[in-house]
C-alpha atoms as a PDB file:
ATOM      1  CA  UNK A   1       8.669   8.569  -7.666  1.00  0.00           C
ATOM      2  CA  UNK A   2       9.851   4.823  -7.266  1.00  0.00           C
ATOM      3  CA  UNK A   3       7.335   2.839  -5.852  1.00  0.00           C
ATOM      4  CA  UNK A   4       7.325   2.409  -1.693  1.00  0.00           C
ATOM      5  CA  UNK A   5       8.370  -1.577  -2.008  1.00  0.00           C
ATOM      6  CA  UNK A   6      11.865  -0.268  -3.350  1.00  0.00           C
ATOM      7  CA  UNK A   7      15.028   0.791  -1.226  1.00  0.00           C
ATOM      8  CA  UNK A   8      16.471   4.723  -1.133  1.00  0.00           C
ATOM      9  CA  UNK A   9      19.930   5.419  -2.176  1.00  0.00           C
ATOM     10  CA  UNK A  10      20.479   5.508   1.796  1.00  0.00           C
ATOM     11  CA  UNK A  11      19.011   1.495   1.589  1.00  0.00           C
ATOM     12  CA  UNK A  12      15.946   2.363   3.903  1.00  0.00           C
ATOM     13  CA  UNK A  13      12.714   1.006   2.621  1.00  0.00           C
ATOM     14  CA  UNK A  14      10.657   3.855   0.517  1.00  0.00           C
ATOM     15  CA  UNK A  15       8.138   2.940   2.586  1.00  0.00           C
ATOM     16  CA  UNK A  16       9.670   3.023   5.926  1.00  0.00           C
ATOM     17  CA  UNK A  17      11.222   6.934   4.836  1.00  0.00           C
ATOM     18  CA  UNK A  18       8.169   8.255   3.337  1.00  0.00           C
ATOM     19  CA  UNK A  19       5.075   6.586   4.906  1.00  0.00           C
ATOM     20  CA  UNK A  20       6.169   4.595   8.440  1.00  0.00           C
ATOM     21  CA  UNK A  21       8.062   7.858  10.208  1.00  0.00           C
ATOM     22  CA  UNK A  22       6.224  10.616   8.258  1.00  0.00           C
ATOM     23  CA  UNK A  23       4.070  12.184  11.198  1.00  0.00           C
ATOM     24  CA  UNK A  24       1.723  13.257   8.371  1.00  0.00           C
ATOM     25  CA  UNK A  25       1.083   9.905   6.541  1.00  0.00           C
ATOM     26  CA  UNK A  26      -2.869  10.198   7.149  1.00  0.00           C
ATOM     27  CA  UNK A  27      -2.387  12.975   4.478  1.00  0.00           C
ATOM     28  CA  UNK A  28      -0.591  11.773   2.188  1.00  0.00           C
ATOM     29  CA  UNK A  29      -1.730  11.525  -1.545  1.00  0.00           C
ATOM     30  CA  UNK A  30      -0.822   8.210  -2.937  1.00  0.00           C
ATOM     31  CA  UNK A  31      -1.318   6.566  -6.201  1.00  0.00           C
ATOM     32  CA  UNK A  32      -1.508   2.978  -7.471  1.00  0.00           C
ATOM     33  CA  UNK A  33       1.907   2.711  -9.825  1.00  0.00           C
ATOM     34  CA  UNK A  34      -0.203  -0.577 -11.477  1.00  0.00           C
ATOM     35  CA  UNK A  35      -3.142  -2.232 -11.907  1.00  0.00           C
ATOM     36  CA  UNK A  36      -3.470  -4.719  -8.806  1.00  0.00           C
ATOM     37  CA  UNK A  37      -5.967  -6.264  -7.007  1.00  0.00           C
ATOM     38  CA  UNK A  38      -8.003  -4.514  -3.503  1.00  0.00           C
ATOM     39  CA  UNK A  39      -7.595  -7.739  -1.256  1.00  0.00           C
ATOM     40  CA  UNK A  40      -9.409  -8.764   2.270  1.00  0.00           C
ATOM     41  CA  UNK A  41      -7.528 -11.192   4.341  1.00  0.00           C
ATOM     42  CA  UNK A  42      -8.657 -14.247   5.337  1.00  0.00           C
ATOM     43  CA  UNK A  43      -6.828 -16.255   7.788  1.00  0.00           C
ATOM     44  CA  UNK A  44      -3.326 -15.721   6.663  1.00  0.00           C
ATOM     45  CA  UNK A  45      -4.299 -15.508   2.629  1.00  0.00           C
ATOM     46  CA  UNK A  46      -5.435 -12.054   0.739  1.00  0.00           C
ATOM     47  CA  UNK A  47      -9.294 -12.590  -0.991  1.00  0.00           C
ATOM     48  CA  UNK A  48      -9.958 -10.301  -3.987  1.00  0.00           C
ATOM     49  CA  UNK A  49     -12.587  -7.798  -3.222  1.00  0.00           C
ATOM     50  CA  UNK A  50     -11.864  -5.496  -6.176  1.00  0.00           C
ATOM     51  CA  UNK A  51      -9.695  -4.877  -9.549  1.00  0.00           C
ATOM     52  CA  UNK A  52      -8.145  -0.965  -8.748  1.00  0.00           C
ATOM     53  CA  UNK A  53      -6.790   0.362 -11.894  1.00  0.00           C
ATOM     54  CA  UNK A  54      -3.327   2.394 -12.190  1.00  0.00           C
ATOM     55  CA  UNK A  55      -3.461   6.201 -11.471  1.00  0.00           C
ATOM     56  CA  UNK A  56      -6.312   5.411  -8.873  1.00  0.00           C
ATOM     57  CA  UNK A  57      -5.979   7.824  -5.671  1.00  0.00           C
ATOM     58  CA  UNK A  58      -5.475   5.424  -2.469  1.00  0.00           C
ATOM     59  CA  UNK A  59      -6.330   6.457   1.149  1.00  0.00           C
ATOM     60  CA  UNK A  60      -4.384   4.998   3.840  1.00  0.00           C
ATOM     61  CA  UNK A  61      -6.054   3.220   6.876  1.00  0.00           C
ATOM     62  CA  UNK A  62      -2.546   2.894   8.987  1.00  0.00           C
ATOM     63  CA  UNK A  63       1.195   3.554   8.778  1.00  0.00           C
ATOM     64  CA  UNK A  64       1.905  -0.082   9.349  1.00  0.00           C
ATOM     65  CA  UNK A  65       2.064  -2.768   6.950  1.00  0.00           C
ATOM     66  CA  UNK A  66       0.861  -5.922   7.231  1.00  0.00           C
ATOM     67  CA  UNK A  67       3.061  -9.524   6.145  1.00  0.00           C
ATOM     68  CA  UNK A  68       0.648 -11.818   4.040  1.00  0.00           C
ATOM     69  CA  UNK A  69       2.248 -14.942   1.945  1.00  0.00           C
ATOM     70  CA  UNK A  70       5.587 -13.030   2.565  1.00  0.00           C
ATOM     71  CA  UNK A  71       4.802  -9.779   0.815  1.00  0.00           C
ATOM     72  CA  UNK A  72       4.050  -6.327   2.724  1.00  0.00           C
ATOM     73  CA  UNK A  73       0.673  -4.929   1.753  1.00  0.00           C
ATOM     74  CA  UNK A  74      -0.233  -1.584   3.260  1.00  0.00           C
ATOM     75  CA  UNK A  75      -4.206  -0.888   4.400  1.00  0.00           C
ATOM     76  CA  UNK A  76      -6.265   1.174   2.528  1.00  0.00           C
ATOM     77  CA  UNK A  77      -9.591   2.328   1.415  1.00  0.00           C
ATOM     78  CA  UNK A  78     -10.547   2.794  -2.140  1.00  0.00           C
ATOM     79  CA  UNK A  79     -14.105   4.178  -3.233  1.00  0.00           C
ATOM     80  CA  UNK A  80     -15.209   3.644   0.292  1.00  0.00           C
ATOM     81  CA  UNK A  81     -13.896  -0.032   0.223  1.00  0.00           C
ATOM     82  CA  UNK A  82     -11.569  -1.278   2.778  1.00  0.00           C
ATOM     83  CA  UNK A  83      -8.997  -3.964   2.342  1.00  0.00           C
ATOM     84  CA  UNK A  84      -5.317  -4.648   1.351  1.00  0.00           C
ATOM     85  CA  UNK A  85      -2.706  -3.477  -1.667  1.00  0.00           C
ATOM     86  CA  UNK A  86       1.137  -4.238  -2.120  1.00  0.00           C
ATOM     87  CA  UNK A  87       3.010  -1.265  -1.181  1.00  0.00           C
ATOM     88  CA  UNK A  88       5.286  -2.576  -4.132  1.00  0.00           C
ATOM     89  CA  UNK A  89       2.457  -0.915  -6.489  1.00  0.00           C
ATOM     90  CA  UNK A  90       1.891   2.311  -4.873  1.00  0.00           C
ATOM     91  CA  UNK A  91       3.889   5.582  -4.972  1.00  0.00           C
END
């Protein structure tokens, strides 16, 4: 699967399709496509709380993404951490 930061062939956001109208999101199984960073935000920046490696199993917090420096990062929790991940490097 693409990641959910890409467009379908219909041009809908993965992430809109698959996550935002999905009525089952909460369980949903997703994995991080790439190593990235677990961020908190601060005022209108993202603070690293953690290095998540790729493969890791994500829980999500909320259907709804969050804007931060321009990019969409979804809310989850990761080994009982909370904080923020670019939906560009899930899938």
């Amino acid at each position: 699967m693409a990641d959910l930061g890409q467009r379908t062939t219909s041009g809908e956001l993965a992430w809109d399709k698959y996550v935002y109208k999905n009525k089952n999101w909460k369980d949903l199984n997703l994995v991080l496509e790439k190593d990235t960073e677990l961020g908190k935000k601060v005022g209108a920046k993202l603070t690293k709380l953690a290095d998540v490696s790729k493969g890791t199993n994500i829980k999500l917090k909320s259907n709804i993404t969050s804007s931060i420096a321009g990019k969409r990062y979804a809310s989850v929790t990761i080994n009982r951490k909370d904080g923020f991940i670019p939906i560009s490097k899930l899938s």
